[in-house]
PDB file of N, CA and C in Angstrom:
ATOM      1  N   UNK A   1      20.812 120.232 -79.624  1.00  0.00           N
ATOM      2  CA  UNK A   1      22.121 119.638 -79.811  1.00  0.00           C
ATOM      3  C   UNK A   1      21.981 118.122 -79.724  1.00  0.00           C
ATOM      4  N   UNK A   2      22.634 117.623 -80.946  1.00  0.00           N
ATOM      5  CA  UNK A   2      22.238 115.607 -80.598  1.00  0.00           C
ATOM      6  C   UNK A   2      23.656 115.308 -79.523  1.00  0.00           C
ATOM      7  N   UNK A   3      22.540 114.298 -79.415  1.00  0.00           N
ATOM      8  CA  UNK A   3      23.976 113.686 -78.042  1.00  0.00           C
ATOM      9  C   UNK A   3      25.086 112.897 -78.971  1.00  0.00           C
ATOM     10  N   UNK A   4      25.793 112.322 -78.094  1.00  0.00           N
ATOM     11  CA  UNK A   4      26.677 111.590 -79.207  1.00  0.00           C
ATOM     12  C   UNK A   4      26.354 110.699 -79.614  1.00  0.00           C
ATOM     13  N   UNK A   5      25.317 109.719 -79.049  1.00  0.00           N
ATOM     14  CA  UNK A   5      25.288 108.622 -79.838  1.00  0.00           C
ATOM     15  C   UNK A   5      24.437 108.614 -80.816  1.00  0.00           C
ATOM     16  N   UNK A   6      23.782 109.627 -81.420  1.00  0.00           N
ATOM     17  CA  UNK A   6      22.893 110.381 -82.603  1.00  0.00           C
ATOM     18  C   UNK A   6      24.460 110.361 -83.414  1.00  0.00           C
ATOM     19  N   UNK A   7      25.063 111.321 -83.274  1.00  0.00           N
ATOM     20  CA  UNK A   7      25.632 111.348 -84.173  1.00  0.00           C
ATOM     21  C   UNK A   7      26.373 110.059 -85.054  1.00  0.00           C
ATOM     22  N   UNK A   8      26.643 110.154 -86.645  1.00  0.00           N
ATOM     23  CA  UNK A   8      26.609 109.116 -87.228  1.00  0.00           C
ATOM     24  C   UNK A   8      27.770 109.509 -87.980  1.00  0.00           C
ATOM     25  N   UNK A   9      28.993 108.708 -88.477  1.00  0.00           N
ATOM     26  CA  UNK A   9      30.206 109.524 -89.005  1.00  0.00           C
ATOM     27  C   UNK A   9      29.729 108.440 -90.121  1.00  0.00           C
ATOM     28  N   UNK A  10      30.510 109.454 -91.410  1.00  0.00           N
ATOM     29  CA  UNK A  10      30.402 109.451 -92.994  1.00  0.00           C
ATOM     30  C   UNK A  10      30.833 107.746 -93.315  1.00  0.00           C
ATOM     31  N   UNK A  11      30.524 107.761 -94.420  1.00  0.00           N
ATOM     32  CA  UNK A  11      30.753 105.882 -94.374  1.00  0.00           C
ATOM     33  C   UNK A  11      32.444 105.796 -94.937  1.00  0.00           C
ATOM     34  N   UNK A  12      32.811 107.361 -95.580  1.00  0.00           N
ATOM     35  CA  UNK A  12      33.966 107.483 -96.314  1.00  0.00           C
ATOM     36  C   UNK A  12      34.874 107.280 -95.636  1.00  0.00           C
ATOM     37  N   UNK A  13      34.623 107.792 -94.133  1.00  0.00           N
ATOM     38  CA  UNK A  13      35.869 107.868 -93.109  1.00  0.00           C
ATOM     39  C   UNK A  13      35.922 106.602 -92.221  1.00  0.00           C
ATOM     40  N   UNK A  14      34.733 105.629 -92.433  1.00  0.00           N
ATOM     41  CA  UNK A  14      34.981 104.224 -91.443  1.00  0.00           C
ATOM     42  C   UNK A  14      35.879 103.490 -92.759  1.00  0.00           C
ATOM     43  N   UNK A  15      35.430 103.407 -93.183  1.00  0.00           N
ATOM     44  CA  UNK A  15      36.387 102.605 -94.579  1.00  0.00           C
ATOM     45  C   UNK A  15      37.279 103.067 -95.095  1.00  0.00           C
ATOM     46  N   UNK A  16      37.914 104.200 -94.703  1.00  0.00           N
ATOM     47  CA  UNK A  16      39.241 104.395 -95.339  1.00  0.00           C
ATOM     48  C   UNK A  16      40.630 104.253 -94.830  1.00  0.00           C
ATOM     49  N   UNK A  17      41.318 103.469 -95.399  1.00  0.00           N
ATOM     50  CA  UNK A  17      42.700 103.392 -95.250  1.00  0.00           C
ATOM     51  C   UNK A  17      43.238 104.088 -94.744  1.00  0.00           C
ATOM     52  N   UNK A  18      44.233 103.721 -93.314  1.00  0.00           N
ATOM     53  CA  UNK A  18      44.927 104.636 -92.177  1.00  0.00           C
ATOM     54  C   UNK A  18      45.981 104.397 -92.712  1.00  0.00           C
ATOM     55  N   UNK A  19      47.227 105.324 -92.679  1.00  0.00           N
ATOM     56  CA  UNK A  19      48.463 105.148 -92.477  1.00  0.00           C
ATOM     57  C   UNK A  19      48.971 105.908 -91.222  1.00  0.00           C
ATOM     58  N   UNK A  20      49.772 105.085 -90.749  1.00  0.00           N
ATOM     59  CA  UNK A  20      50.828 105.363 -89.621  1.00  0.00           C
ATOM     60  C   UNK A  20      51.387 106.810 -90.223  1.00  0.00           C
ATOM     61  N   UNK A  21      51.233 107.607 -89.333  1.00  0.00           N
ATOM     62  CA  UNK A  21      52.345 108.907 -89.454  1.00  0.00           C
ATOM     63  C   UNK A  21      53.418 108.658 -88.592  1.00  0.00           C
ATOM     64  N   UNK A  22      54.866 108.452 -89.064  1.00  0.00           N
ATOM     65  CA  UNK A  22      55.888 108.176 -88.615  1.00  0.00           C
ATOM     66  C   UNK A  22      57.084 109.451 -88.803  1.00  0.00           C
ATOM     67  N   UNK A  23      58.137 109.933 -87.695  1.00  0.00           N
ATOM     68  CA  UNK A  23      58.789 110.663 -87.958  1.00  0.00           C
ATOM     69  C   UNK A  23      59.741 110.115 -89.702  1.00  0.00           C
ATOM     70  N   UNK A  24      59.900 109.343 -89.881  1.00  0.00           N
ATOM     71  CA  UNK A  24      60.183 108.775 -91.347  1.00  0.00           C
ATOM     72  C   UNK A  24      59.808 109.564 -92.127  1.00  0.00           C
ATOM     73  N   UNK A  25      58.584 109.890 -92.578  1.00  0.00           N
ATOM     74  CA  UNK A  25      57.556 109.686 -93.828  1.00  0.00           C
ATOM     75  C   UNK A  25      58.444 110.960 -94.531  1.00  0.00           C
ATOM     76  N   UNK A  26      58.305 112.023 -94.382  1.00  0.00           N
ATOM     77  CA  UNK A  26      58.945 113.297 -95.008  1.00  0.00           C
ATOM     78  C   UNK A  26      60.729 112.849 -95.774  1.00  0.00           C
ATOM     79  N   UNK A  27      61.303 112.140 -94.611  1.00  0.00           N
ATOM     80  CA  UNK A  27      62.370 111.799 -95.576  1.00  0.00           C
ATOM     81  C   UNK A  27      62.404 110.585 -96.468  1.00  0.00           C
ATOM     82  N   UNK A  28      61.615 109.622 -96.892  1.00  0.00           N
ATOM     83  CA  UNK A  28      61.754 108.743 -97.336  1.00  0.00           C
ATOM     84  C   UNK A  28      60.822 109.458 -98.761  1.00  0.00           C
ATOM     85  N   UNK A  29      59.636 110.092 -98.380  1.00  0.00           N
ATOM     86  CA  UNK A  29      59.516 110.999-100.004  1.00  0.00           C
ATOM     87  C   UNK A  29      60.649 111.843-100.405  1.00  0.00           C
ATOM     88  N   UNK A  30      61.332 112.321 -99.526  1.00  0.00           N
ATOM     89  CA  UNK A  30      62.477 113.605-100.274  1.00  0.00           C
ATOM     90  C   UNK A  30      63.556 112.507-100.917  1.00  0.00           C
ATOM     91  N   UNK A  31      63.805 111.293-100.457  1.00  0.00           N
ATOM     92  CA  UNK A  31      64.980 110.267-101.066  1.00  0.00           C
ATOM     93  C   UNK A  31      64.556 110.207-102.132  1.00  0.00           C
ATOM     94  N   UNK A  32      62.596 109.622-102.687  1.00  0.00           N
ATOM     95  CA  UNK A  32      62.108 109.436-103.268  1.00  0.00           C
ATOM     96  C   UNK A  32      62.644 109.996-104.492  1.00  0.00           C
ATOM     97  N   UNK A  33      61.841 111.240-104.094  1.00  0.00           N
ATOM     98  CA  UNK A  33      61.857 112.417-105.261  1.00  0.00           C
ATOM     99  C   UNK A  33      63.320 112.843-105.721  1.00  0.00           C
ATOM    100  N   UNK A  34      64.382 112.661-104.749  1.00  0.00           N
ATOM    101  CA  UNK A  34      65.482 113.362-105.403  1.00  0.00           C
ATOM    102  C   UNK A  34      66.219 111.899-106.318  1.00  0.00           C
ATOM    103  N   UNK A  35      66.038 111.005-105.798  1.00  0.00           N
ATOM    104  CA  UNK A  35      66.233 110.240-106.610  1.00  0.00           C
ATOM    105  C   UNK A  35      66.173 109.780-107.981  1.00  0.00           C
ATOM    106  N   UNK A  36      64.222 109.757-108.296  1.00  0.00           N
ATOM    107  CA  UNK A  36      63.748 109.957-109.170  1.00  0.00           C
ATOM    108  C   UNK A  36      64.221 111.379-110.269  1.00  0.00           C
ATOM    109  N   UNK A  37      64.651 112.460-109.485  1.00  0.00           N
ATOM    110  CA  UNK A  37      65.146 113.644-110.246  1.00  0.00           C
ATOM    111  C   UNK A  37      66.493 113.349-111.014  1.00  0.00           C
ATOM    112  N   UNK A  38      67.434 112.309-110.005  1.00  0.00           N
ATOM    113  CA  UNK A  38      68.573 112.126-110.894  1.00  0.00           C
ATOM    114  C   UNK A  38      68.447 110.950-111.889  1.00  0.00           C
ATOM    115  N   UNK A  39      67.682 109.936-111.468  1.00  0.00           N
ATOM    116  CA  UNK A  39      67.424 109.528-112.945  1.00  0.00           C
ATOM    117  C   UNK A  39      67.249 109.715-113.686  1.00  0.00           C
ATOM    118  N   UNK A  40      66.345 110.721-114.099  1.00  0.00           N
ATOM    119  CA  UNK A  40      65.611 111.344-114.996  1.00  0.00           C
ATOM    120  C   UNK A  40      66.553 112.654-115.742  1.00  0.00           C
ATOM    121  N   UNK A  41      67.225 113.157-114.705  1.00  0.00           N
ATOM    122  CA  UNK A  41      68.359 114.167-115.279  1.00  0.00           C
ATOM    123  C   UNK A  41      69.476 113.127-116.326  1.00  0.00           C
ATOM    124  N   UNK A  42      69.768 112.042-115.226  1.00  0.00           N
ATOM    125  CA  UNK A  42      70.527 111.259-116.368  1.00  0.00           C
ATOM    126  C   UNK A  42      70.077 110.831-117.995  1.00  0.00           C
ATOM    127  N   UNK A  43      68.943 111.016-117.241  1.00  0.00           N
ATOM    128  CA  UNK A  43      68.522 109.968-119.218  1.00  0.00           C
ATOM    129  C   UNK A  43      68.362 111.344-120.137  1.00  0.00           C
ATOM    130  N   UNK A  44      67.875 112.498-119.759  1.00  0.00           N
ATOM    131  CA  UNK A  44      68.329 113.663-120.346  1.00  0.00           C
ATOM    132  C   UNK A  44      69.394 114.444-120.809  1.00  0.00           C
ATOM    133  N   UNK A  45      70.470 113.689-120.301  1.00  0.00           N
ATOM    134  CA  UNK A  45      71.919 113.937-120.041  1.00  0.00           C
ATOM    135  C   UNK A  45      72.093 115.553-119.686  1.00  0.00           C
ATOM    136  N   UNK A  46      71.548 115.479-118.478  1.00  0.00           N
ATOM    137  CA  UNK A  46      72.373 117.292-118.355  1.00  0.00           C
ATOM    138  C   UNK A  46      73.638 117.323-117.725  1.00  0.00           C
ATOM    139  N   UNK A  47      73.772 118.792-118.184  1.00  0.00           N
ATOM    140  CA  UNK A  47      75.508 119.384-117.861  1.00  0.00           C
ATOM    141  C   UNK A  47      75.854 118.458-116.799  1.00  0.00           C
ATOM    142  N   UNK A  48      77.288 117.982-116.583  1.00  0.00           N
ATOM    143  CA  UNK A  48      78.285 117.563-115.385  1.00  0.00           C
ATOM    144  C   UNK A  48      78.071 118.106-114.289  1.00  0.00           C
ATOM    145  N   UNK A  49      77.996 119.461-113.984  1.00  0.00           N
ATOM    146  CA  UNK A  49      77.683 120.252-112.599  1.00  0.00           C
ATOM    147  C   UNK A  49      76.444 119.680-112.418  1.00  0.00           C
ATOM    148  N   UNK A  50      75.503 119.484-112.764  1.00  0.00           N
ATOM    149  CA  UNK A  50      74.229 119.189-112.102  1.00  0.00           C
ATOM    150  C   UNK A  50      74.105 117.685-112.083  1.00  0.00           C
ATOM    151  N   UNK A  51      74.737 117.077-112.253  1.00  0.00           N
ATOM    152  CA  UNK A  51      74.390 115.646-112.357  1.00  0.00           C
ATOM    153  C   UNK A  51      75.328 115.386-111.004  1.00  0.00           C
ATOM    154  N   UNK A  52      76.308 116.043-110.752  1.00  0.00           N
ATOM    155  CA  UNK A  52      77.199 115.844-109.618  1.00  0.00           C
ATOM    156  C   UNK A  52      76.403 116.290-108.704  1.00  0.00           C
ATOM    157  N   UNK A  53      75.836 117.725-108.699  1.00  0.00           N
ATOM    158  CA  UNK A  53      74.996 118.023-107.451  1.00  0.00           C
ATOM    159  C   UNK A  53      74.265 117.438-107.650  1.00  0.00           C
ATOM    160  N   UNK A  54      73.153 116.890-108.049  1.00  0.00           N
ATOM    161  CA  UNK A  54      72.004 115.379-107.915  1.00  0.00           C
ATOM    162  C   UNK A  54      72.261 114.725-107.138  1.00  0.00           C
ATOM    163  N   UNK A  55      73.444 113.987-107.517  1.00  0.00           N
ATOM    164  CA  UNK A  55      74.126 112.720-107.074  1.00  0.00           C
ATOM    165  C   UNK A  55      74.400 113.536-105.791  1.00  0.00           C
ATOM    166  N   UNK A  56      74.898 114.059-105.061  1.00  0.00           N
ATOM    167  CA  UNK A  56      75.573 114.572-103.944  1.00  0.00           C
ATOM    168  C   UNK A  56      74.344 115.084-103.143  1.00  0.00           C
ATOM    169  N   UNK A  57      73.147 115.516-103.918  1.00  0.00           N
ATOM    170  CA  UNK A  57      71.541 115.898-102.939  1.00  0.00           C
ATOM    171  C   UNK A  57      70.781 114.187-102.720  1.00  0.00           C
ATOM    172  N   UNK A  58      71.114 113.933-103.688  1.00  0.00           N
ATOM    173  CA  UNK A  58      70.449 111.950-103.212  1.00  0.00           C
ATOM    174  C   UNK A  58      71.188 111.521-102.117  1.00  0.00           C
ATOM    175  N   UNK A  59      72.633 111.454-102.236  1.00  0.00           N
ATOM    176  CA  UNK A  59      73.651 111.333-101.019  1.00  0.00           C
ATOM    177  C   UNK A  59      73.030 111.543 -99.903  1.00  0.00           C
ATOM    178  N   UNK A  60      73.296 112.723 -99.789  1.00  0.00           N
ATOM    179  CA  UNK A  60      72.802 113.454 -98.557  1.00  0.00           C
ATOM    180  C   UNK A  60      71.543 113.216 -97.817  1.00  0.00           C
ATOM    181  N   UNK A  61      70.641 112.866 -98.715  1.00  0.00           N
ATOM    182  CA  UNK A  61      68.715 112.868 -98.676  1.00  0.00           C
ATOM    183  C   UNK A  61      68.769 111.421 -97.813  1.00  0.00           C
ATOM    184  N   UNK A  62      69.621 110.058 -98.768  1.00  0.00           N
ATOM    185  CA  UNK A  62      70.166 109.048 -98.036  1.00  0.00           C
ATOM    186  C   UNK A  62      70.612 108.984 -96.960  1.00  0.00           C
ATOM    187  N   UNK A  63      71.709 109.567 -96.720  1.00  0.00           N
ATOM    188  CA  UNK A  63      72.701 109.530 -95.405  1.00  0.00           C
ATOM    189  C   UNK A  63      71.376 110.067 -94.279  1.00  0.00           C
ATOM    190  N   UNK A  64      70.545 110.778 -93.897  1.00  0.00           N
ATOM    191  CA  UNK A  64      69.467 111.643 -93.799  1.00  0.00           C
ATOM    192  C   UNK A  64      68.890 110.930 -93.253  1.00  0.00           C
ATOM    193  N   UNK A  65      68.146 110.010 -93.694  1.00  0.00           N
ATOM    194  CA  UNK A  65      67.392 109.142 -94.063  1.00  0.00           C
ATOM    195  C   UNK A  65      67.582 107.669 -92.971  1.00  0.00           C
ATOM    196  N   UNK A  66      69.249 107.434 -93.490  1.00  0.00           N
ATOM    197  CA  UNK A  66      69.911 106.384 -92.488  1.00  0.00           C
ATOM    198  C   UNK A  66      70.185 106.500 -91.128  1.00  0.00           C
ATOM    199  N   UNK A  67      70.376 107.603 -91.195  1.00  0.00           N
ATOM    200  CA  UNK A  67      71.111 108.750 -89.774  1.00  0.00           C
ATOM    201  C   UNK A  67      69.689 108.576 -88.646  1.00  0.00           C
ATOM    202  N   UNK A  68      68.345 109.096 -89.194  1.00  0.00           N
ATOM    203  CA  UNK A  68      67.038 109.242 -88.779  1.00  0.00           C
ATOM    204  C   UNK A  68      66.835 107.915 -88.132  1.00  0.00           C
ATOM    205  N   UNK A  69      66.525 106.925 -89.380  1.00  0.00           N
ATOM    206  CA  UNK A  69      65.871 105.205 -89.081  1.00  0.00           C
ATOM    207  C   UNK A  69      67.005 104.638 -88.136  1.00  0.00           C
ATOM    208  N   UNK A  70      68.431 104.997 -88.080  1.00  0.00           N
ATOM    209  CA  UNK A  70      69.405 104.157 -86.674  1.00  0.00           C
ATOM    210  C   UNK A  70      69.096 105.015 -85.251  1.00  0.00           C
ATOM    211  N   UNK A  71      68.951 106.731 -85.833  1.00  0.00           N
ATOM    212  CA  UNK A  71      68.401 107.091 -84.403  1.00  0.00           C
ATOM    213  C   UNK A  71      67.625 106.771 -83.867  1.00  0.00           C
ATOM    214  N   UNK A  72      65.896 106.679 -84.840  1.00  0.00           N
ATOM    215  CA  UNK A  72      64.854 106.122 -83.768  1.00  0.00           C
ATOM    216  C   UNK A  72      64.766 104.841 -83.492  1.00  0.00           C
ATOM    217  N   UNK A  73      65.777 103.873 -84.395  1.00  0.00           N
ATOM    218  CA  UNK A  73      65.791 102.960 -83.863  1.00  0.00           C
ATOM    219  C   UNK A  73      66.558 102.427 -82.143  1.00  0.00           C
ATOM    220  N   UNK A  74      67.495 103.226 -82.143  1.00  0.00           N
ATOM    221  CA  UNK A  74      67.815 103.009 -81.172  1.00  0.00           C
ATOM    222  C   UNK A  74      67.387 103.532 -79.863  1.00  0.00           C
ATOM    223  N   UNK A  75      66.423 105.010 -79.899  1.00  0.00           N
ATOM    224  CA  UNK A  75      65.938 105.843 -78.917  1.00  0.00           C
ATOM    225  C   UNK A  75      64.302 105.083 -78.618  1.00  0.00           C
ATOM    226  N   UNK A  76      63.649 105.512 -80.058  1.00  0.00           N
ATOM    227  CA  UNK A  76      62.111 105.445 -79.625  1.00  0.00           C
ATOM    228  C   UNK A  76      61.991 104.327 -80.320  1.00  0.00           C
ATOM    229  N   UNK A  77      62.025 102.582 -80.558  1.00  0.00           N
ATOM    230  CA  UNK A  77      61.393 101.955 -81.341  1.00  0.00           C
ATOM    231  C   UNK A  77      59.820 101.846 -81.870  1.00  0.00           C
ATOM    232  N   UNK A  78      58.839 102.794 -81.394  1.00  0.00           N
ATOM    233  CA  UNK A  78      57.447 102.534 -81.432  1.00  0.00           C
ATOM    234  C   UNK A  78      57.279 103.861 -82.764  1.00  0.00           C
ATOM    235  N   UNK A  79      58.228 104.923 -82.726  1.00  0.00           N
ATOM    236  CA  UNK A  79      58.235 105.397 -83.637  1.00  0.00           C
ATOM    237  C   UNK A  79      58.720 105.037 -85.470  1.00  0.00           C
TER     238      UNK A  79
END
């Protein structure tokens, strides 16, 4: 068994780019994406019912989103 200081980690993993995992991250892709969905529904022009629910799932994904970043702002700032 090598001891630890034998062991030698991959050159891929000293040089690669960290990101912060933040309770954030999951809703700021779902704003992302639903966002991007109603644009894209718009320039397609679909039916009225779905362009309203779009608009009303971006809403929501938003409000979500805002609701989250004032909570941890005010509870955990390190998060």
């Amino acid at each position: 068994m090598p001891d630890g200081e034998q062991i030698e980690l991959p050159i891929d993993s000293a040089s690669a780019e960290r990101y912060r995992s933040t309770p954030l991250r999951p809703a700021i892709w779902m704003t992302g994406v639903v966002v991007w969905a109603t644009v894209i529904a718009f320039l397609f022009r679909v039916p009225t019912w779905a362009g309203i629910f779009l608009c009303l799932l971006t809403g929501l994904s938003f409000l979500l989103y805002l609701g989250s970043y004032i909570f941890l702002m005010a509870t955990d700032r390190e998060a």
